[in-house]
N, C-alpha and C. Protein backbone atom coordinates (compact mmCIF):
# COMPACT_ATOMS: atom_id res chain seq x y z
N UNK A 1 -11.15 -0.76 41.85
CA UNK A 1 -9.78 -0.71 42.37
C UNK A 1 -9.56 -1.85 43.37
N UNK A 2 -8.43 -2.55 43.18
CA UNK A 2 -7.90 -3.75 44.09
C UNK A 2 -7.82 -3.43 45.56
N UNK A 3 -7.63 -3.75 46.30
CA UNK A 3 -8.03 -3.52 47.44
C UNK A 3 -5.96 -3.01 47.92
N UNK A 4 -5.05 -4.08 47.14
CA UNK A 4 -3.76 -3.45 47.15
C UNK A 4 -3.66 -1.77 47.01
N UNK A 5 -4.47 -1.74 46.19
CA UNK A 5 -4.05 -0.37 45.24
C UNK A 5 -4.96 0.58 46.20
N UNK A 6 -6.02 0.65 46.40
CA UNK A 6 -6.05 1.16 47.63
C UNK A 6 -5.53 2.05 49.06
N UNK A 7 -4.97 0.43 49.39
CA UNK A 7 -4.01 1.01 50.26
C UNK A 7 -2.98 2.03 49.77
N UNK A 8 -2.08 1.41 48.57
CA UNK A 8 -1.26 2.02 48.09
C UNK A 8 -1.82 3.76 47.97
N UNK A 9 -3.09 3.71 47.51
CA UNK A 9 -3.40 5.62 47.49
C UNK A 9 -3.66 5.75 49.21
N UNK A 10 -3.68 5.23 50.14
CA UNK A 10 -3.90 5.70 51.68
C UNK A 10 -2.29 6.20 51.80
N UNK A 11 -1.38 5.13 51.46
CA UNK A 11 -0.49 5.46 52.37
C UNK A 11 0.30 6.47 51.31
N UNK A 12 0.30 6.60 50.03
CA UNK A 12 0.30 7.79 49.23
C UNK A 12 -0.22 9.35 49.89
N UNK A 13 -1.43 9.04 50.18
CA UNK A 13 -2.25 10.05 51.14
C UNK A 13 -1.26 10.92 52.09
N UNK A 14 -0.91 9.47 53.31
CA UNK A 14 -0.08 10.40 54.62
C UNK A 14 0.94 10.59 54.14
N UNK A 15 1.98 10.28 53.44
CA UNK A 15 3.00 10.79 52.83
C UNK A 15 2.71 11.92 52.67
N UNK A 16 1.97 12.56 51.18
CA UNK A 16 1.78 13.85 50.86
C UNK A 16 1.45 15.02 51.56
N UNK A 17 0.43 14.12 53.19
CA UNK A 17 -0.54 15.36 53.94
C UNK A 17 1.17 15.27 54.60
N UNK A 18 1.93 14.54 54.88
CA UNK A 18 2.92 14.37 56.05
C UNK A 18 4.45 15.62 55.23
N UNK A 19 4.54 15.74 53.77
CA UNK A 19 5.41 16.52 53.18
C UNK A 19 5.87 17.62 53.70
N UNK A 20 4.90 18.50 54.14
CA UNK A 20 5.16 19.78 54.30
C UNK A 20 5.65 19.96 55.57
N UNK A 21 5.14 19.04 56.69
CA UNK A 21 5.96 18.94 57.75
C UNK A 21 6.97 18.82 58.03
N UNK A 22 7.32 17.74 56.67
CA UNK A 22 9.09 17.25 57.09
C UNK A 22 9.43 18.59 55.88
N UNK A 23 9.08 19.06 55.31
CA UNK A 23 9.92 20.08 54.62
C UNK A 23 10.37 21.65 55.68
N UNK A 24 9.35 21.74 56.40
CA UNK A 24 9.50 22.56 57.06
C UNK A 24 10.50 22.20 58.37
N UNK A 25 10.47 21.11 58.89
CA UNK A 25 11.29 20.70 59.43
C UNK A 25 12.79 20.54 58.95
N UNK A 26 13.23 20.02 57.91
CA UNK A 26 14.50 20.30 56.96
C UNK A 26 14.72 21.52 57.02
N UNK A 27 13.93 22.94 56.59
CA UNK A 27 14.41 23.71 55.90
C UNK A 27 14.91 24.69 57.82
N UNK A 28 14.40 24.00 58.75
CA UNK A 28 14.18 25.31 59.82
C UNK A 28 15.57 24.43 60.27
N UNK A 29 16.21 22.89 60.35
CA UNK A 29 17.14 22.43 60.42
C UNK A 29 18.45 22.70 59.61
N UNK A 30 17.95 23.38 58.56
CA UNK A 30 19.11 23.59 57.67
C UNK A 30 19.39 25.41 57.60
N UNK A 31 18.47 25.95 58.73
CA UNK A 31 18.42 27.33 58.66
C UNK A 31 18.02 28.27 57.76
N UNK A 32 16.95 27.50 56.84
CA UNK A 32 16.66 27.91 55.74
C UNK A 32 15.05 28.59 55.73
N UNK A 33 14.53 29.16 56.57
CA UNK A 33 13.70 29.39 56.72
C UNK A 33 12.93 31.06 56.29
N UNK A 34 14.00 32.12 56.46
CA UNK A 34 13.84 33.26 56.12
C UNK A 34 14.20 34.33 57.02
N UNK A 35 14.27 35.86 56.75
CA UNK A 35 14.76 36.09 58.03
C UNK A 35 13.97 36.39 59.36
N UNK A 36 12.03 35.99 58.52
CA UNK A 36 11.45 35.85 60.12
C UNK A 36 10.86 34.41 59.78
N UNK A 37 11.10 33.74 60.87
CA UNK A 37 11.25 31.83 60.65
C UNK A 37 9.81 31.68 61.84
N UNK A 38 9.65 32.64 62.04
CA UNK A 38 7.65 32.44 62.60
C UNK A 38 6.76 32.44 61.82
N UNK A 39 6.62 33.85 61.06
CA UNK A 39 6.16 34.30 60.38
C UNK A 39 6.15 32.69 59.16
N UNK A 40 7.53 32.61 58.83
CA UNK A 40 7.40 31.59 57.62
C UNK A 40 6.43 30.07 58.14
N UNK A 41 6.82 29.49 59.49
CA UNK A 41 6.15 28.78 60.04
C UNK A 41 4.81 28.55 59.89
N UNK A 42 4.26 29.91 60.68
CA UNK A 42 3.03 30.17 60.53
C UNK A 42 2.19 30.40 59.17
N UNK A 43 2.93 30.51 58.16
CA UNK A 43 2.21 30.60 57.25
C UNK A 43 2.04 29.69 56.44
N UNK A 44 3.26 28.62 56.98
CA UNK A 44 3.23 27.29 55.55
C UNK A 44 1.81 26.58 56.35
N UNK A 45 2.20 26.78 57.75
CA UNK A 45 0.97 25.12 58.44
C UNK A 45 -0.07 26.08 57.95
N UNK A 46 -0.55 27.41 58.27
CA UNK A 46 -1.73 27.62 57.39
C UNK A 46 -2.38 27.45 56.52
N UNK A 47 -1.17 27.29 55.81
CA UNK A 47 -1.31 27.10 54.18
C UNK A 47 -1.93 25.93 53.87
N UNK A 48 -0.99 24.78 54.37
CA UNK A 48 -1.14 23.74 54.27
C UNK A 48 -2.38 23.19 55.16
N UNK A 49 -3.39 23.79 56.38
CA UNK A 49 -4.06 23.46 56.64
C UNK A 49 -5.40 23.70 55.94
N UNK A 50 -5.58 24.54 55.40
CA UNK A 50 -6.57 25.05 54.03
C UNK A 50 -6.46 24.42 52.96
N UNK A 51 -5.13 24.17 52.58
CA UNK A 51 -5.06 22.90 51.54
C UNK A 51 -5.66 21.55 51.55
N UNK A 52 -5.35 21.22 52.86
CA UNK A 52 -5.35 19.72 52.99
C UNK A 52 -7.14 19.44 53.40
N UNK A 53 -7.74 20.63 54.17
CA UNK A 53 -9.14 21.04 54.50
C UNK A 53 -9.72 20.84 52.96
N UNK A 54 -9.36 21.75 51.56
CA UNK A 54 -10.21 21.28 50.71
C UNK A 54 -10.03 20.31 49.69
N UNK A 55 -9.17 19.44 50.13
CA UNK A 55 -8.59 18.27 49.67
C UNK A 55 -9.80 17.24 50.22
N UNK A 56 -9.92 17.34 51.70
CA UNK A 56 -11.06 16.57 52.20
C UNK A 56 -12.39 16.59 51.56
N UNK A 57 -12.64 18.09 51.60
CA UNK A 57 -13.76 18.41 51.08
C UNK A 57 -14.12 17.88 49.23
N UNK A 58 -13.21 18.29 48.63
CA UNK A 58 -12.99 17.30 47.54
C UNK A 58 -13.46 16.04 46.89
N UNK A 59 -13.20 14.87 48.24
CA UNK A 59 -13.38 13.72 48.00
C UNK A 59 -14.62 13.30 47.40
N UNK A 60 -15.79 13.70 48.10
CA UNK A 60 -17.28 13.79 47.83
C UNK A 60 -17.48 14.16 46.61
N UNK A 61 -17.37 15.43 46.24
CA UNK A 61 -17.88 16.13 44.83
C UNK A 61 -17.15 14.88 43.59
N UNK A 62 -15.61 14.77 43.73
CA UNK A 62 -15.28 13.95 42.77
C UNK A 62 -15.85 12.80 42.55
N UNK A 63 -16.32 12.22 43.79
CA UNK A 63 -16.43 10.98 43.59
C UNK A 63 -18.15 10.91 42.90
N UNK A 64 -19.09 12.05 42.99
CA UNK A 64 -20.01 12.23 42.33
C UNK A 64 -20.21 12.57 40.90
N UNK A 65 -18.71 13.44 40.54
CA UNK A 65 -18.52 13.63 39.72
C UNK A 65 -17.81 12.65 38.39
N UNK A 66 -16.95 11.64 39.24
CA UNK A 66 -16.60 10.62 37.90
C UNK A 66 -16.65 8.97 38.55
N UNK A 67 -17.49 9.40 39.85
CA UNK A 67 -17.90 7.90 40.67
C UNK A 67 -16.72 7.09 41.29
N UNK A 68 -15.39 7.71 41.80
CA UNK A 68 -14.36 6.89 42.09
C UNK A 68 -14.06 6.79 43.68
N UNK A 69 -15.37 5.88 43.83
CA UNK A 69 -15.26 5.97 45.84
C UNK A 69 -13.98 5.53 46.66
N UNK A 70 -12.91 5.06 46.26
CA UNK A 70 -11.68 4.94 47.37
C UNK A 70 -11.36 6.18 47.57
N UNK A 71 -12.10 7.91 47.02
CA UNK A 71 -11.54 8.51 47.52
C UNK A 71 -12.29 8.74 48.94
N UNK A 72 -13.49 8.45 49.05
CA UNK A 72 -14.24 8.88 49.89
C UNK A 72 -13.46 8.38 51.83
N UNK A 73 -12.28 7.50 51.35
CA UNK A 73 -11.81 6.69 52.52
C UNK A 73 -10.88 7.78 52.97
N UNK A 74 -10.49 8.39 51.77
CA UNK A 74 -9.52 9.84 52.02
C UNK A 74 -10.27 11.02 53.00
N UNK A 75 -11.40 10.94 53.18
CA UNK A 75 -12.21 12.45 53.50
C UNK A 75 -10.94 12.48 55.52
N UNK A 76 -11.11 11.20 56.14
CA UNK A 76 -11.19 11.41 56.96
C UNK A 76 -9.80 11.81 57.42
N UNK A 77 -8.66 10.90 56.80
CA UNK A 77 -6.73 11.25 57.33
C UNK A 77 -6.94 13.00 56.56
N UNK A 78 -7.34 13.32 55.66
CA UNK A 78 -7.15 14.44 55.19
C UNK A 78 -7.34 15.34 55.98
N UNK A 79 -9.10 15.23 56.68
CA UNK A 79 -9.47 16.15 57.79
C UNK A 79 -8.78 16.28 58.58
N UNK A 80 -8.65 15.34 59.05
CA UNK A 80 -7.40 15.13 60.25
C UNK A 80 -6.10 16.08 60.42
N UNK A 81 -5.33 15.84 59.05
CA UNK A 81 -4.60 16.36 59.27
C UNK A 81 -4.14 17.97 58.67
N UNK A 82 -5.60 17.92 57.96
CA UNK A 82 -6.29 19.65 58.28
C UNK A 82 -5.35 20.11 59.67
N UNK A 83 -6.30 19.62 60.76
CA UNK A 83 -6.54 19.51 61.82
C UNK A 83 -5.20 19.91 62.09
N UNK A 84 -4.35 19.43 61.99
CA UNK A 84 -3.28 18.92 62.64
C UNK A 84 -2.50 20.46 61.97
N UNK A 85 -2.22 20.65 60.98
CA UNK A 85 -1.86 21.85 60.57
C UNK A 85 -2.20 23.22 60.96
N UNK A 86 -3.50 23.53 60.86
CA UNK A 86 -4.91 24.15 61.96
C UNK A 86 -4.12 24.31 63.44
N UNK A 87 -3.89 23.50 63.69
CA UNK A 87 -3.27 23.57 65.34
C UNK A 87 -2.04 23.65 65.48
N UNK A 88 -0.95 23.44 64.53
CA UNK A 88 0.12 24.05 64.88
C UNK A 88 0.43 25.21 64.27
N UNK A 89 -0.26 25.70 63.42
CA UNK A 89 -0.70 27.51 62.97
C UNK A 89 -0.70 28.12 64.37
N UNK A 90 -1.94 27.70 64.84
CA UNK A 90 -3.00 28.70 66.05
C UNK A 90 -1.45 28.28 66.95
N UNK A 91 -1.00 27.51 67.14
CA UNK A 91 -0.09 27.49 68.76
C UNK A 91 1.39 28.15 68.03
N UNK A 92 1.63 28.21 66.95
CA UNK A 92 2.73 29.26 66.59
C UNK A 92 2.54 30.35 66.90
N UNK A 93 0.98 31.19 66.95
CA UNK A 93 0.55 32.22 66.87
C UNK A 93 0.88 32.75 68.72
N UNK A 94 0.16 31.80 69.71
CA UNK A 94 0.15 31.75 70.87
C UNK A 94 0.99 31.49 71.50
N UNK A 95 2.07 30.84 70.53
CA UNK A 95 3.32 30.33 71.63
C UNK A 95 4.51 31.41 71.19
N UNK A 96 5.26 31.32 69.98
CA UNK A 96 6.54 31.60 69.53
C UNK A 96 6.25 33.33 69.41
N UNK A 97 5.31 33.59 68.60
CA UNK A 97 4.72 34.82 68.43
C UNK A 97 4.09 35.58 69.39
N UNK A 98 3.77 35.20 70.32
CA UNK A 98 2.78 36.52 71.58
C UNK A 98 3.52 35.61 73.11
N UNK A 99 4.50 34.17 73.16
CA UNK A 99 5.05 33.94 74.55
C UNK A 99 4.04 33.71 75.47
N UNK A 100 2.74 32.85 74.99
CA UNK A 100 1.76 32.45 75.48
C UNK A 100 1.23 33.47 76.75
N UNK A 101 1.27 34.65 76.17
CA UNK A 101 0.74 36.19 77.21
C UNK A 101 -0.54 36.27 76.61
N UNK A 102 -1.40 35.62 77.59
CA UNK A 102 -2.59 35.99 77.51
C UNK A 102 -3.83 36.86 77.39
N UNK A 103 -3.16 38.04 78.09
CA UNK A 103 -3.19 39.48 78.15
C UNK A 103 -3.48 39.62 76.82
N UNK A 104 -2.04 39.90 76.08
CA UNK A 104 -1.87 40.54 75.39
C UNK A 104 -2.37 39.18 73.82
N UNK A 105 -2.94 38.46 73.83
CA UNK A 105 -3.34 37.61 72.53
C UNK A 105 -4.46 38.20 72.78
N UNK A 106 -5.49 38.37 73.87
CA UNK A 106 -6.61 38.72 73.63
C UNK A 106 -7.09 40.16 73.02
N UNK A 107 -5.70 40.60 73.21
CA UNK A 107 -5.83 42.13 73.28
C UNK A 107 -5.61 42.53 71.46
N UNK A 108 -4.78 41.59 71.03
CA UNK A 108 -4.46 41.16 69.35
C UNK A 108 -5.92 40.86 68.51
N UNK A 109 -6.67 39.82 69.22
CA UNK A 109 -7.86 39.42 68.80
C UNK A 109 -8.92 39.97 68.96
N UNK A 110 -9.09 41.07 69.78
CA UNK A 110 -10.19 41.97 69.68
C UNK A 110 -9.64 43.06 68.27
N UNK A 111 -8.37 43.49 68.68
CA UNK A 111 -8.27 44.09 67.30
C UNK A 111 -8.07 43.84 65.96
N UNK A 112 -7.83 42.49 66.13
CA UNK A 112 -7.73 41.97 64.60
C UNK A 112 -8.74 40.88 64.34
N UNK A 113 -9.32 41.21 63.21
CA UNK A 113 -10.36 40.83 62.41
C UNK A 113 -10.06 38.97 61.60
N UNK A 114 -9.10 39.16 61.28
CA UNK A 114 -8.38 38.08 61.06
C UNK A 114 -7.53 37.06 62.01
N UNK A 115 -7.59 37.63 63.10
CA UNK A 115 -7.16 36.41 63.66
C UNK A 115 -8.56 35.83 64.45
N UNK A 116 -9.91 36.56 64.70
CA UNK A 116 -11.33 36.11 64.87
C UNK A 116 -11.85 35.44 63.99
N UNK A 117 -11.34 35.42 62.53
CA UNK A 117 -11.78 34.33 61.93
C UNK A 117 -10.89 33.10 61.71
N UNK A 118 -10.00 32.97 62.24
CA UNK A 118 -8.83 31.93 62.20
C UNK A 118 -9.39 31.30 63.51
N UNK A 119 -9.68 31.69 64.65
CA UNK A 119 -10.22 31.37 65.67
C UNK A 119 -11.22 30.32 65.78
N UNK A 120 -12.57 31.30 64.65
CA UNK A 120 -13.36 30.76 64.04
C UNK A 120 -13.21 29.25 63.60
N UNK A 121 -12.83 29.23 62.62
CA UNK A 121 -12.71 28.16 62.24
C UNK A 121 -11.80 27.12 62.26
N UNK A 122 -10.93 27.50 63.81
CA UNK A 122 -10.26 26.21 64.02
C UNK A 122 -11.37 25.74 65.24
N UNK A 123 -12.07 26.44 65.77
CA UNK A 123 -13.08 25.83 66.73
C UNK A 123 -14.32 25.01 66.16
N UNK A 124 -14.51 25.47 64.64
CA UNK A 124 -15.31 24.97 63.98
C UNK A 124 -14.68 23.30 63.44
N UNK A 125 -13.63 23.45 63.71
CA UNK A 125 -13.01 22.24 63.04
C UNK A 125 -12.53 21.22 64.56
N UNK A 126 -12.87 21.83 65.40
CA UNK A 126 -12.06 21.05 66.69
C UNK A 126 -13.30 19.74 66.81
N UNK A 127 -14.80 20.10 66.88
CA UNK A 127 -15.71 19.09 67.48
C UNK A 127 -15.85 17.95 66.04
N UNK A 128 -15.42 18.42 64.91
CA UNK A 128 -14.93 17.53 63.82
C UNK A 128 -13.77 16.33 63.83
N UNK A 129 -12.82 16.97 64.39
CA UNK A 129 -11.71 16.05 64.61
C UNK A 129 -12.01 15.03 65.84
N UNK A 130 -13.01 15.59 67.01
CA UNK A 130 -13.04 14.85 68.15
C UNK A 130 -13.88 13.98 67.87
N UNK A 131 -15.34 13.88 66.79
CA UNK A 131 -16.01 13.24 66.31
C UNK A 131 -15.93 12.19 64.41
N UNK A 132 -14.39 12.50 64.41
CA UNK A 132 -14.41 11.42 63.39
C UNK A 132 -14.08 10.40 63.33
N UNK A 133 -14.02 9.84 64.65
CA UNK A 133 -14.28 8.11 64.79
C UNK A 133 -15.50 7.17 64.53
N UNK A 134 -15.41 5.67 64.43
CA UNK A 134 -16.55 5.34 63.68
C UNK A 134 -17.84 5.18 65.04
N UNK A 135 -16.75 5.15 66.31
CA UNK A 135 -17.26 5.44 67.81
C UNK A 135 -18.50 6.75 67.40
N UNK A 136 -17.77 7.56 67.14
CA UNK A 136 -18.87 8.86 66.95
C UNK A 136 -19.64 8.73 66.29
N UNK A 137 -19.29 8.34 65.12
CA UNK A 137 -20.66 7.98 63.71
C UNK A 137 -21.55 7.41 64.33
N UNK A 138 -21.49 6.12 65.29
CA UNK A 138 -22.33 5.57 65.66
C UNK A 138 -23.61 5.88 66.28
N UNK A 139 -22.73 7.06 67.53
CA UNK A 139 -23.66 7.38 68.76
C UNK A 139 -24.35 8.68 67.97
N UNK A 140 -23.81 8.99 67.10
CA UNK A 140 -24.35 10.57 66.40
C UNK A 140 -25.52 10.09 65.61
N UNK A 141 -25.46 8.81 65.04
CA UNK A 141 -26.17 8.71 63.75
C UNK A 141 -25.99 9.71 62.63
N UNK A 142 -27.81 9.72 62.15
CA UNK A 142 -27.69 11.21 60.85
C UNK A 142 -27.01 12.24 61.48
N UNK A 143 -26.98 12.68 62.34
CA UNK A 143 -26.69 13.78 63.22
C UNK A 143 -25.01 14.26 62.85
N UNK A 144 -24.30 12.99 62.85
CA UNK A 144 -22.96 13.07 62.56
C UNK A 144 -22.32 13.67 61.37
N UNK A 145 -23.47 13.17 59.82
CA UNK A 145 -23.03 13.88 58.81
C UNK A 145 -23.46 15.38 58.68
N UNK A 146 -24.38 15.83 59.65
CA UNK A 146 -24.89 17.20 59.71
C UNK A 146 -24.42 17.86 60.42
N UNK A 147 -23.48 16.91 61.62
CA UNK A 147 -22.25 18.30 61.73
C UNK A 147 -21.18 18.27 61.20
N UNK A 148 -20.90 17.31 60.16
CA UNK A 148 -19.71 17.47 59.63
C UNK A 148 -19.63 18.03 58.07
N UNK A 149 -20.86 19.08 58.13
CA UNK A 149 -21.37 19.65 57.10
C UNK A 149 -20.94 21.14 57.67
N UNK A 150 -20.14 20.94 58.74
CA UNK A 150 -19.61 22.28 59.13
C UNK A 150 -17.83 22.62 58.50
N UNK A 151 -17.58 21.91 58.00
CA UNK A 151 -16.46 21.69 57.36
C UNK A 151 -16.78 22.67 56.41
N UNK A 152 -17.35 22.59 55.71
CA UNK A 152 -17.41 23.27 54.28
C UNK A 152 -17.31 25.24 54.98
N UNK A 153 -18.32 25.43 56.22
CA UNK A 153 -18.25 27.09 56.88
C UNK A 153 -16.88 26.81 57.63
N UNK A 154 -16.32 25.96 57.92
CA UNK A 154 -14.73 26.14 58.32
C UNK A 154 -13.70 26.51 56.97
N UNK A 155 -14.45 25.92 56.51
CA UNK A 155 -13.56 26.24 54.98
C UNK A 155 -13.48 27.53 54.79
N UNK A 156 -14.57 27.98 54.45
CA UNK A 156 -15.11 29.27 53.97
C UNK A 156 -15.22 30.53 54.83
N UNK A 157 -14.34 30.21 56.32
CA UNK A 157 -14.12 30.92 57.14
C UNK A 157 -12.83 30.96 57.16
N UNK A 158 -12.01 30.32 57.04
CA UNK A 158 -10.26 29.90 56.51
C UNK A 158 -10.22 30.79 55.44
N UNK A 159 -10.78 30.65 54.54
CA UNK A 159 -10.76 31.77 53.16
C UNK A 159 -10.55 33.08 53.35
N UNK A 160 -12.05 33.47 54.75
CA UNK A 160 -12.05 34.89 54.84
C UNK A 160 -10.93 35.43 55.77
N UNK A 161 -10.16 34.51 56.39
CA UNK A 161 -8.92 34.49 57.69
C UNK A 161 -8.06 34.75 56.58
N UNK A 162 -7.93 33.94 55.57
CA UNK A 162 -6.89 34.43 54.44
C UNK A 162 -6.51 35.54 53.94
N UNK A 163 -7.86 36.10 53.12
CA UNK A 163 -8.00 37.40 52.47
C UNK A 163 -7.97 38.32 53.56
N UNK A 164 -8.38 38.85 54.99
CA UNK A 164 -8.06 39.96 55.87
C UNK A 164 -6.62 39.29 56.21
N UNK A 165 -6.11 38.49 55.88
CA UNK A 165 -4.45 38.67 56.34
C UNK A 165 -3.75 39.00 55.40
N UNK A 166 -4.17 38.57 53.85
CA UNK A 166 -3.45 38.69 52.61
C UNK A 166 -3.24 40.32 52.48
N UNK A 167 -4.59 41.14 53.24
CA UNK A 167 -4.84 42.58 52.89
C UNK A 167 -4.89 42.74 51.16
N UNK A 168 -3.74 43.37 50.61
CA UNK A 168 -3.48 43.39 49.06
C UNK A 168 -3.75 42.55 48.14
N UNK A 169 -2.90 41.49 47.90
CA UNK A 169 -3.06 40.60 46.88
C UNK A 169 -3.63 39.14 47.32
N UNK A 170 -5.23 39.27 46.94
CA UNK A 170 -6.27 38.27 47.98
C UNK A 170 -6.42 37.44 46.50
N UNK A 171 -5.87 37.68 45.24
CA UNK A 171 -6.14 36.68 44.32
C UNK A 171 -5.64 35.19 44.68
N UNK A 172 -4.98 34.82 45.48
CA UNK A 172 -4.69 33.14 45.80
C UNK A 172 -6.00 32.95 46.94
N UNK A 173 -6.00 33.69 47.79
CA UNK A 173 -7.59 33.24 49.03
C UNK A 173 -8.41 33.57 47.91
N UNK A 174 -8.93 34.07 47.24
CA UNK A 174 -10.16 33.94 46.12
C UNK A 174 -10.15 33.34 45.31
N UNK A 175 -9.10 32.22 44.84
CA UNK A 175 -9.27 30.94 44.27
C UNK A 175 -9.31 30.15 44.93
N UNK A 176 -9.13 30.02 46.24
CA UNK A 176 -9.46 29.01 47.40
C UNK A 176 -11.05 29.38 47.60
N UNK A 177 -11.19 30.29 47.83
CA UNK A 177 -12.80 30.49 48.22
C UNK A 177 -13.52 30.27 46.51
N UNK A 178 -13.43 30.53 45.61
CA UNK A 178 -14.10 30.12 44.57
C UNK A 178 -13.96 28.42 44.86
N UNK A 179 -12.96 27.56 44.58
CA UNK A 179 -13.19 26.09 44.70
C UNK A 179 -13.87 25.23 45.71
N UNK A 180 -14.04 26.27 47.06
CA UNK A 180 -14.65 25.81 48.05
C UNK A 180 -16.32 25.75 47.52
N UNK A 181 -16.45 26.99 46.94
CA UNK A 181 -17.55 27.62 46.62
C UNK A 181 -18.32 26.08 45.44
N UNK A 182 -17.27 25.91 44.58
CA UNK A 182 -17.77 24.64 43.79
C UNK A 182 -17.87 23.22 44.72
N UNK A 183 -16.98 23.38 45.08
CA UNK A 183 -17.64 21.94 45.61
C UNK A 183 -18.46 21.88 46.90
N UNK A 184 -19.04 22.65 47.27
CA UNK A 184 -19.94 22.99 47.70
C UNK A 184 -21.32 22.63 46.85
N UNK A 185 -21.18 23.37 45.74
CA UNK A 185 -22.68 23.68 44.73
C UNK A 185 -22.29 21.81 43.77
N UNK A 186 -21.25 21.44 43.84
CA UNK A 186 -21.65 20.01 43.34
C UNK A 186 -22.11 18.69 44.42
N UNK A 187 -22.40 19.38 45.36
CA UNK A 187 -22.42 18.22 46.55
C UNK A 187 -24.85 18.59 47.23
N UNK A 188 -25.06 19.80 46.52
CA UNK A 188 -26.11 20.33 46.31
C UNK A 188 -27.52 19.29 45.69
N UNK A 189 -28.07 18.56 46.43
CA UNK A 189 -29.20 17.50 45.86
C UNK A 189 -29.20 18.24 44.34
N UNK A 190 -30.07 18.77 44.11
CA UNK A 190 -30.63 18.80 42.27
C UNK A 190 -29.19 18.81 42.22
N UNK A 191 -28.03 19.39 41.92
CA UNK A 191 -27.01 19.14 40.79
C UNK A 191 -26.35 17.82 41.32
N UNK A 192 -26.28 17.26 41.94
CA UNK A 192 -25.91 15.71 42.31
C UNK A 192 -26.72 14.86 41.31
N UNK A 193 -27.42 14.62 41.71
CA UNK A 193 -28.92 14.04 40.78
C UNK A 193 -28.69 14.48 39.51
N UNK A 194 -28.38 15.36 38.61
CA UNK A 194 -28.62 15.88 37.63
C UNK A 194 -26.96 15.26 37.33
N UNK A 195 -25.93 15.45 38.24
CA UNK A 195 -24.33 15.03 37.69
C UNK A 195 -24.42 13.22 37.35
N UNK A 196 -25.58 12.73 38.36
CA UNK A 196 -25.76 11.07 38.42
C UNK A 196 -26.17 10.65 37.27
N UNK A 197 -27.36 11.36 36.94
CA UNK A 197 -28.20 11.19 35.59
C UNK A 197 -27.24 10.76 34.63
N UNK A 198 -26.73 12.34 34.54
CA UNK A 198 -25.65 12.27 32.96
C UNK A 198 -24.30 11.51 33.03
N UNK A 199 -24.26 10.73 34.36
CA UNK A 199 -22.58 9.81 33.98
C UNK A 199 -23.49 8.77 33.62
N UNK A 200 -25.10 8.54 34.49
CA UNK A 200 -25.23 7.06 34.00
C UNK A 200 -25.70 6.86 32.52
N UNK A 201 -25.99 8.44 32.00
CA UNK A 201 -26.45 7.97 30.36
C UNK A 201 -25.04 7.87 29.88
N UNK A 202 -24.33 8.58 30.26
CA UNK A 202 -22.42 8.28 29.19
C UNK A 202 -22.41 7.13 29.38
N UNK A 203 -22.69 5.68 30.40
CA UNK A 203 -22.23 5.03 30.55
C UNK A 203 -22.87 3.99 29.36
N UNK A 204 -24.16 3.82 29.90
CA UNK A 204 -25.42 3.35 28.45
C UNK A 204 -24.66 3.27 27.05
């Protein structure tokens, strides 16, 4: 890939991670939101922060899988703006929804099971975002890709935040947690090695 074209999929990238923001922004401008416009809030940046989380995660397995490394340049705006979704979830929750009463959020989170794993794994994702500069790579060394092997239990803790909120119908969080679950097991030494093998004999 040209180094144009490239770019062209980066800035393709923030567009797409950037969509849901400005949609949600339109629709809460145009009053179109629902008749509880927290609730809807809170659930798109969720949404969209689990999305865009195994979008990151993604990059790797594919690129093992049919060898196409400009995505691997994607792992990091994606995380990011995980991140960024991740955190305006949790501060909808704390701000618009509980009036930043401290009291009473803690008093929510001892009893709910689901918002301890939403907790979870936006804390799991915070020392990720503060360490994905190339500043950090540096001073971390190996160290850096072994904590950013915590992504994948942020993932898979997002899943289980899903399904105890979904309660009933957990079939959409259990196709999120199944795909997490794969690219996970393709990023696994023997099946890496074994996926390398067989593109380089197709190629032969």
């Amino acid at each position: 890939m040209t180094k144009s074209r490239a770019r062209l999929l980066q800035i393709l990238t923030h567009l797409a991670a950037l969509t849901p923001l400005a949609v949600l922004a339109w629709d809460y401008a145009q009053g179109q939101l629902s008749a509880d416009p927290i609730r809807e809030v809170t659930l798109r940046t969720g949404r969209a922060a689990l999305v865009l989380l195994m979008l990151s995660l993604a990059c790797t397995p594919i690129h093992i899988v049919f060898g196409f490394k400009p995505l691997l340049r994607l792992r990091r705006p994606l995380g990011l703006y995980a991140f960024l979704y991740a955190g305006l979830h949790g501060l909808m929750f704390i701000g618009p929804d509980y009036g930043f009463d401290l009291g009473l959020i803690l008093e929510e989170v001892v009893q709910k099971r689901f918002l301890q794993a939403g907790i979870a794994a936006f804390l799991l994702l915070l020392p990720l975002a503060i360490t994905s500069t190339k500043g950090w790579m540096r001073r971390l060394g190996k160290n850096w890709k072994r904590l950013h092997r915590l992504a994948y239990v942020a993932a898979l803790i997002a899943v289980v935040h899903f399904v105890w909120l979904a309660k009933g119908d957990v079939r959409r969080p259990l196709v999120y947690g199944a795909v997490v679950v794969v690219l996970l097991v393709v990023r696994l030494p023997p099946v890496r090695r074994a996926i390398r093998r067989s593109r380089a004999d197709r190629s032969r």
